[in-house]
C-alpha atoms as a PDB file:
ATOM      1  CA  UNK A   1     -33.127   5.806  -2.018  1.00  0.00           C
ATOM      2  CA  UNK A   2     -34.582   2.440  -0.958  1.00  0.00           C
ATOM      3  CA  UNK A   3     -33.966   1.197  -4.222  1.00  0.00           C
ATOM      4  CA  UNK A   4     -30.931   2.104  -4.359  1.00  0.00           C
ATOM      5  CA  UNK A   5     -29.374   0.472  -1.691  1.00  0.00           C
ATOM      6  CA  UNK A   6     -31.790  -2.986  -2.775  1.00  0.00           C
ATOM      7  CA  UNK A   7     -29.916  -2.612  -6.607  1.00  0.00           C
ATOM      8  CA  UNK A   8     -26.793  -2.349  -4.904  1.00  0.00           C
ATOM      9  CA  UNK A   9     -27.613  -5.742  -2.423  1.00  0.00           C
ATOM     10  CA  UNK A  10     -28.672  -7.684  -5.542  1.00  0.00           C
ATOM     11  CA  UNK A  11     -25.237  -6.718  -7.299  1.00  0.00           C
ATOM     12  CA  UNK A  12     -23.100  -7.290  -4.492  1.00  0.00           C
ATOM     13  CA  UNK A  13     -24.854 -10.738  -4.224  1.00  0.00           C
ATOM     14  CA  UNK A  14     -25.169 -11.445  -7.982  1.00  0.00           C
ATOM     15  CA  UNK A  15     -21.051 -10.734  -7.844  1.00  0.00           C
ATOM     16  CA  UNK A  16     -20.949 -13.304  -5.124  1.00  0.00           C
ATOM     17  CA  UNK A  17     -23.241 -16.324  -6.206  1.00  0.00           C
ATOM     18  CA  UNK A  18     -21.143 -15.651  -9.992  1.00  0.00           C
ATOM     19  CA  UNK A  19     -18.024 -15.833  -8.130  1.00  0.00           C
ATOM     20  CA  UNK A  20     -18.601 -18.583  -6.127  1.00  0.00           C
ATOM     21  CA  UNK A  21     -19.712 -20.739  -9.385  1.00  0.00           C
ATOM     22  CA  UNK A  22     -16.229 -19.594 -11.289  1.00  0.00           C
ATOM     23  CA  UNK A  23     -14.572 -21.181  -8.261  1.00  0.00           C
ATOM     24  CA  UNK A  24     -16.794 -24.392  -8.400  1.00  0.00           C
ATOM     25  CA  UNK A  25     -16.390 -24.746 -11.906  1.00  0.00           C
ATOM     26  CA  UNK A  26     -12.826 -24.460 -12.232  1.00  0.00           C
ATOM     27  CA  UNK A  27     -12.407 -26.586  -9.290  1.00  0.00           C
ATOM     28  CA  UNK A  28     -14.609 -29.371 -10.961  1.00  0.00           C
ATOM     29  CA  UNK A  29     -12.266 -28.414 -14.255  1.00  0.00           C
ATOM     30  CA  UNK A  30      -8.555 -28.403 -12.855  1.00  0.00           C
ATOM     31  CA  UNK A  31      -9.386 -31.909 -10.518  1.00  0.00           C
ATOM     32  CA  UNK A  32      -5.521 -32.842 -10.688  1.00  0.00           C
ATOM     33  CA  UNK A  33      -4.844 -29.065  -9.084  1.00  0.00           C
ATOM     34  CA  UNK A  34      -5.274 -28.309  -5.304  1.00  0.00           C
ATOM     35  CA  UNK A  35      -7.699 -25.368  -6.507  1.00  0.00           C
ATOM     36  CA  UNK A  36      -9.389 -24.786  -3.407  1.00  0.00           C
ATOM     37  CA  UNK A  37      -6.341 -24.947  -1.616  1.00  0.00           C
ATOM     38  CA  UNK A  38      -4.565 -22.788  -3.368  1.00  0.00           C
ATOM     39  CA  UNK A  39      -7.951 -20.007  -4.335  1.00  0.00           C
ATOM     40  CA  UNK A  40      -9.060 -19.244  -1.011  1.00  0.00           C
ATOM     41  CA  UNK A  41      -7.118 -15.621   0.106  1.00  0.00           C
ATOM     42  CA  UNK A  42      -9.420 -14.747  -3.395  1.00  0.00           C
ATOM     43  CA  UNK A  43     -12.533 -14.711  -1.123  1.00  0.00           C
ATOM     44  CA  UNK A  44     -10.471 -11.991   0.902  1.00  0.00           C
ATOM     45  CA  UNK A  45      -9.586 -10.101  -2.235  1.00  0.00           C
ATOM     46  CA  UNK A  46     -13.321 -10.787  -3.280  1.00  0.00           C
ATOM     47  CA  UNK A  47     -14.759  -8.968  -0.119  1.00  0.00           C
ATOM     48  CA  UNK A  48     -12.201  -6.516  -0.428  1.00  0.00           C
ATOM     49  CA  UNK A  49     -13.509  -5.702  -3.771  1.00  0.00           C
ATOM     50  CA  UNK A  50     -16.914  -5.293  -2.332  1.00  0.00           C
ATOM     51  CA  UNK A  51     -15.949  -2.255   0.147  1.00  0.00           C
ATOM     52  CA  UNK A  52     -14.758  -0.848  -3.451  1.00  0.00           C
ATOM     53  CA  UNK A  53     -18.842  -1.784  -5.120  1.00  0.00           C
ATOM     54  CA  UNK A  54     -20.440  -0.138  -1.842  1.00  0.00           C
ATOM     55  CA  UNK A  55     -17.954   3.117  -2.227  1.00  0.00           C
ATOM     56  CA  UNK A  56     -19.138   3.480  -5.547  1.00  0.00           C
ATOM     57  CA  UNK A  57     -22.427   2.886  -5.342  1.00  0.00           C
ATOM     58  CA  UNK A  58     -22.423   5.092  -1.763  1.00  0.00           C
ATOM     59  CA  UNK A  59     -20.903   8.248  -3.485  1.00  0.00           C
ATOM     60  CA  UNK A  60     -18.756  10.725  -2.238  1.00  0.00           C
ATOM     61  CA  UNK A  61     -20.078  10.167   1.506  1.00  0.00           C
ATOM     62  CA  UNK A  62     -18.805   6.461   1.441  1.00  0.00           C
ATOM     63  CA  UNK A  63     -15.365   6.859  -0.079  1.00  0.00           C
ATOM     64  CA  UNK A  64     -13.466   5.903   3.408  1.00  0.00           C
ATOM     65  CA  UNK A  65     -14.952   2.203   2.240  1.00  0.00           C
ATOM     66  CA  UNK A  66     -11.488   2.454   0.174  1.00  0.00           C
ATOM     67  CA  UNK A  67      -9.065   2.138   3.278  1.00  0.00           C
ATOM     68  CA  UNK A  68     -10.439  -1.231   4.526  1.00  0.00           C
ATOM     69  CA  UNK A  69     -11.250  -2.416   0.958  1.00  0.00           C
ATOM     70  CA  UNK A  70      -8.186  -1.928   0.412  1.00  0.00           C
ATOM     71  CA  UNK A  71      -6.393  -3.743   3.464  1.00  0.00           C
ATOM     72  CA  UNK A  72      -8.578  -6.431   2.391  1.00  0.00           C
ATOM     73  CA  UNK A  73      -7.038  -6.324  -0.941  1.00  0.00           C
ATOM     74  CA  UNK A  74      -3.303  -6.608   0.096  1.00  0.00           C
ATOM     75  CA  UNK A  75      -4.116  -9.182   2.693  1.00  0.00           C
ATOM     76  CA  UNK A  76      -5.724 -11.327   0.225  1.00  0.00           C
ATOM     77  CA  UNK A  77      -3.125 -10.898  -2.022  1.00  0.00           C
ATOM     78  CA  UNK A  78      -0.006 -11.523   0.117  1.00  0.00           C
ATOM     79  CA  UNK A  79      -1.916 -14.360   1.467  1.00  0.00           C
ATOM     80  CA  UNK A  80      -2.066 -15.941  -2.085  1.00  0.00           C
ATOM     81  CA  UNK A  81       1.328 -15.102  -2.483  1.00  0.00           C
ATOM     82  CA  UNK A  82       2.373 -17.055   0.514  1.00  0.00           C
ATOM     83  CA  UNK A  83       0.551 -19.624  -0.171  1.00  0.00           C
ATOM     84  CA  UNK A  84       1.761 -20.514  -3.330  1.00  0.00           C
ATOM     85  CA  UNK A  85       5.533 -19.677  -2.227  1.00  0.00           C
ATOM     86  CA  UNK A  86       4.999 -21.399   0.991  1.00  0.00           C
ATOM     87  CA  UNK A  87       7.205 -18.650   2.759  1.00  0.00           C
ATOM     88  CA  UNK A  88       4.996 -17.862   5.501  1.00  0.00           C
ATOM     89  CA  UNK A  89       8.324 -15.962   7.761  1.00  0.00           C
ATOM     90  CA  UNK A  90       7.186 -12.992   5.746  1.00  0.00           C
ATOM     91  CA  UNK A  91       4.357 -12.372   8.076  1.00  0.00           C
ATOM     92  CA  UNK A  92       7.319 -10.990  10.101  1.00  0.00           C
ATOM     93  CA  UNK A  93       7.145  -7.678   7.712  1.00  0.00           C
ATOM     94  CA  UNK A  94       3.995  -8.235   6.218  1.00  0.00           C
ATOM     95  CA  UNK A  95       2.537  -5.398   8.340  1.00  0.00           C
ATOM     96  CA  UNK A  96       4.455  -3.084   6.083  1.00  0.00           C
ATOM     97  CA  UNK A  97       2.037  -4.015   3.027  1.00  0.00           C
ATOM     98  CA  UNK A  98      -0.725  -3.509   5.272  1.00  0.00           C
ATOM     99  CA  UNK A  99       0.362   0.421   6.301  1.00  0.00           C
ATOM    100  CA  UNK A 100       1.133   0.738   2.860  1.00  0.00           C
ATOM    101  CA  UNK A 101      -2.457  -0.293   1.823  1.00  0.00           C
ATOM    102  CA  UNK A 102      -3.663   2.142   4.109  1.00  0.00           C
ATOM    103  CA  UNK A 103      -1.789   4.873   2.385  1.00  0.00           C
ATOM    104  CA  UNK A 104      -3.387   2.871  -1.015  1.00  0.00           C
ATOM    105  CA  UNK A 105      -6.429   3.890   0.700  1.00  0.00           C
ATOM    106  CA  UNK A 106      -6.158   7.124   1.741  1.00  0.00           C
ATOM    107  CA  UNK A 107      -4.862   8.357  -1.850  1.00  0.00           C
ATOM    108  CA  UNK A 108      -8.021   6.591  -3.146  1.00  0.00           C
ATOM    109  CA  UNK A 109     -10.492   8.048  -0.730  1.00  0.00           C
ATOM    110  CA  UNK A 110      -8.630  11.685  -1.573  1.00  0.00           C
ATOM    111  CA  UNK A 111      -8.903  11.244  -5.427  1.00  0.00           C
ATOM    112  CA  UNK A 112     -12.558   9.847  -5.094  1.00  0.00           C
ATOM    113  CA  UNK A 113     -13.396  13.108  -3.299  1.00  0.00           C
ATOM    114  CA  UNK A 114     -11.190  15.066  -4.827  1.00  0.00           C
ATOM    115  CA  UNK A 115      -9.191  16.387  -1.658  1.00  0.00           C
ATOM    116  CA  UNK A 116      -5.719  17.598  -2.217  1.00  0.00           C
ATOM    117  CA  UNK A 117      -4.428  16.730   1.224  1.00  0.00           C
ATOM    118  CA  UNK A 118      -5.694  13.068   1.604  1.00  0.00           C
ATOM    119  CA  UNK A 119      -3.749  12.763  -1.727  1.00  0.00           C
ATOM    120  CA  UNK A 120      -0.738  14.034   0.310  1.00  0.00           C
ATOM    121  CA  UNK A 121      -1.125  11.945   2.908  1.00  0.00           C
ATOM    122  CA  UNK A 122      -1.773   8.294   1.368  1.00  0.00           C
ATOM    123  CA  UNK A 123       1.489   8.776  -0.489  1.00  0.00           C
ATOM    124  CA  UNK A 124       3.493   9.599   2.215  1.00  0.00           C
ATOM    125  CA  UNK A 125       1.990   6.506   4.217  1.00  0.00           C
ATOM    126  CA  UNK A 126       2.890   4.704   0.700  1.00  0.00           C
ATOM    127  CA  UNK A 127       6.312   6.015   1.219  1.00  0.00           C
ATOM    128  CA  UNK A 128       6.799   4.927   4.800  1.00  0.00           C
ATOM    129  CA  UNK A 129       5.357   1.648   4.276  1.00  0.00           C
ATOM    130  CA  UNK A 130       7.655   1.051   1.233  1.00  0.00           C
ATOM    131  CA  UNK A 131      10.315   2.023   3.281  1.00  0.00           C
ATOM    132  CA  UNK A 132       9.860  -0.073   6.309  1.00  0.00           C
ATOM    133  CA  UNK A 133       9.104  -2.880   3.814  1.00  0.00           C
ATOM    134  CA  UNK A 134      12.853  -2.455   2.465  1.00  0.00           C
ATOM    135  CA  UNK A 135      14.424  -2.478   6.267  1.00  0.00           C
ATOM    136  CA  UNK A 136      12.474  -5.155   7.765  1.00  0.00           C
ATOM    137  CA  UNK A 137      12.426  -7.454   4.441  1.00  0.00           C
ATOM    138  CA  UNK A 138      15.817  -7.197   4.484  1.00  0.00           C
ATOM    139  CA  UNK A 139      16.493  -7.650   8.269  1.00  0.00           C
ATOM    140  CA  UNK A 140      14.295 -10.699   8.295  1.00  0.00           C
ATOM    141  CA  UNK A 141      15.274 -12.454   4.523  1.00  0.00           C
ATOM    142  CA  UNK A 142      18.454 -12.145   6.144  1.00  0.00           C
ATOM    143  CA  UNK A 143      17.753 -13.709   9.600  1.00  0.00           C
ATOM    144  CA  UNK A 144      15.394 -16.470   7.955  1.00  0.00           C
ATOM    145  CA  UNK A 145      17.850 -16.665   4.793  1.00  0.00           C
ATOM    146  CA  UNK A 146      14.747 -18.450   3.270  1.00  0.00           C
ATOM    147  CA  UNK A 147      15.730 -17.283  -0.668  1.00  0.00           C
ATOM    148  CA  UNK A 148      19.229 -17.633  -2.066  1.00  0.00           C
ATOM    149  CA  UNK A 149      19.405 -13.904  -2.502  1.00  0.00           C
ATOM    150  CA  UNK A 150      18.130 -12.969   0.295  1.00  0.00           C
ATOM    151  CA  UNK A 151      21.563 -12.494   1.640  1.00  0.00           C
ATOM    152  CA  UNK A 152      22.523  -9.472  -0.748  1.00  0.00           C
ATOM    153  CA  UNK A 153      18.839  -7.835   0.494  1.00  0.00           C
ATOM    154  CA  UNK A 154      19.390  -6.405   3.206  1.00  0.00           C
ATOM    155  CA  UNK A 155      22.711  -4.392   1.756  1.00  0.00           C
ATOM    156  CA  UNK A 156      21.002  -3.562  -1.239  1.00  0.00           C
ATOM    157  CA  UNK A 157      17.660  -1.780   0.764  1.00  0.00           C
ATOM    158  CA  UNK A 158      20.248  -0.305   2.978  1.00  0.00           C
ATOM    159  CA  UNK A 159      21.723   1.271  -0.450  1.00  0.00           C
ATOM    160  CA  UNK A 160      18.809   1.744  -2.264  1.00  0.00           C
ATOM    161  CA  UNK A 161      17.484   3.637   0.915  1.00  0.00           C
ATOM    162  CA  UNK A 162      20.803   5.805   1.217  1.00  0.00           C
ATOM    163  CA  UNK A 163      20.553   6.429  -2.842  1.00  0.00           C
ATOM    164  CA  UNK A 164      16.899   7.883  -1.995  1.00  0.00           C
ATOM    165  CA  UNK A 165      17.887  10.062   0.580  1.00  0.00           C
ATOM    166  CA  UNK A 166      20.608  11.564  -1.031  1.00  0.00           C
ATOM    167  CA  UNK A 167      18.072  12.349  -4.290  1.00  0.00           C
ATOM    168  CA  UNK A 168      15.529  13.634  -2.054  1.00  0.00           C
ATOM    169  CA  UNK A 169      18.212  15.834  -0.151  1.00  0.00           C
ATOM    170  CA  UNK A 170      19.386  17.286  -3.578  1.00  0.00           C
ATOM    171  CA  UNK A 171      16.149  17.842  -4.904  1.00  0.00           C
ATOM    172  CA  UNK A 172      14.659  20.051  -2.029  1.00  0.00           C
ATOM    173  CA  UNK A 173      18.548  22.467  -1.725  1.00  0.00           C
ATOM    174  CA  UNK A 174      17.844  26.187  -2.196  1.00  0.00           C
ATOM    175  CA  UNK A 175      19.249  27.048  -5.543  1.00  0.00           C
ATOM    176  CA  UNK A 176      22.482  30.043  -4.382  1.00  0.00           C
ATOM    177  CA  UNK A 177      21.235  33.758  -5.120  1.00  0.00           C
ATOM    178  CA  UNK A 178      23.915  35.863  -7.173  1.00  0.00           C
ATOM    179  CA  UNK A 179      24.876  38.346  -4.390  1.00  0.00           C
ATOM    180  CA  UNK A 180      27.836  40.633  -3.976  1.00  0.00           C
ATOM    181  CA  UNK A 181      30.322  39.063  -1.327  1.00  0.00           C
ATOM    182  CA  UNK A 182      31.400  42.288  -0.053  1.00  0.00           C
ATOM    183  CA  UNK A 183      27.860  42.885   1.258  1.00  0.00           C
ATOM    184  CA  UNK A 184      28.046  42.189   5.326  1.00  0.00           C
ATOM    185  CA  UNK A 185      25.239  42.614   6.934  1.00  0.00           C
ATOM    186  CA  UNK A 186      25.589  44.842  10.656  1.00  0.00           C
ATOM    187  CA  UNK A 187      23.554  45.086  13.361  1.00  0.00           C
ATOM    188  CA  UNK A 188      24.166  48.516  14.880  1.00  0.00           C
ATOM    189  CA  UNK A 189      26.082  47.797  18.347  1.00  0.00           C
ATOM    190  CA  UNK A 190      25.492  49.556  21.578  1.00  0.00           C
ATOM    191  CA  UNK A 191      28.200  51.678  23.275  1.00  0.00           C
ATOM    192  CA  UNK A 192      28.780  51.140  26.583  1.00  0.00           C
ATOM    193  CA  UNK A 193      29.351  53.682  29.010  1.00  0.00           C
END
């Protein structure tokens, strides 16, 4: 088992030292391009990717490594995003990606395992988050009116959302039984005396 978990250091830091000598590389290649500048949530999405290496290489017992792997993931990511839009207000709903990389994690963690339930519940949290990501995107784009669209948003989620319910209602109705409608159903009533 001790070698093991020494195979799995030297990966994690083989990853790493290759990693790091892309970036240099391609810094010392693109000169004219703020790479650094622009690169860095990677090293969040790089040590995201590492909680993903040490659940694999941990088995079955490490698979919760996927929920924080995976915030690490969407943070990185929405970081990058930001960064290269230069729209920084979204921090305002960016906790929404973050629940919804939870649920991300969760569903992975169930499927590693196999467990039915965890399944369940990572994509309802998926469903919530993508939810409150449609309200409070909309609310805010509104409020900060940073995008020229951003103004029709906020009525479209508030559609979209209303659309989904009304799916979701008719999908889960009780389909009507064929039954006689002279059948009335009596309780037998007490006489009183």
């Amino acid at each position: 088992m001790f070698t093991n978990r020494s195979n799995s250091g030297s990966l994690i830091a083989g990853l790493a030292l290759i990693g790091f000598g892309l970036l240099a590389l391609a810094g010392q290649v693109f000169r004219g391009f703020d790479f650094w500048g622009t690169i860095w949530p990677f090293f969040i999405v790089g040590a995201g990717a590492l909680f993903f290496v040490g659940m694999l290489s941990g088995g079955k017992s490490a698979a919760g490594l996927a929920i924080p792997g995976s915030i690490l993931i969407a943070v990185g990511l929405m970081l990058f995003l930001q960064n290269l839009l230069g729209h920084w207000e979204s921090w305002a709903y960016g906790w929404t990606v973050i629940l919804m990389a939870v649920g991300v994690g969760i569903f992975i963690m169930g499927r590693y395992t196999e467990n039915p339930g965890q399944r369940a519940s990572g994509r309802n949290l998926i469903k919530i988050g993508a939810i409150l990501f449609l309200i409070f995107g909309g609310f805010f784009e509104m409020i900060f009116n940073s995008f020229s669209f951003s103004r029709f948003l906020f009525p479209a989620a508030l559609i979209l959302f209303g659309v989904y319910l009304i799916l979701r209602r008719s999908r889960s109705l009780p389909t009507p039984q064929n039954e006689p409608a002279d059948v009335i159903e009596s309780s037998p009533k007490v006489e009183e005396q």
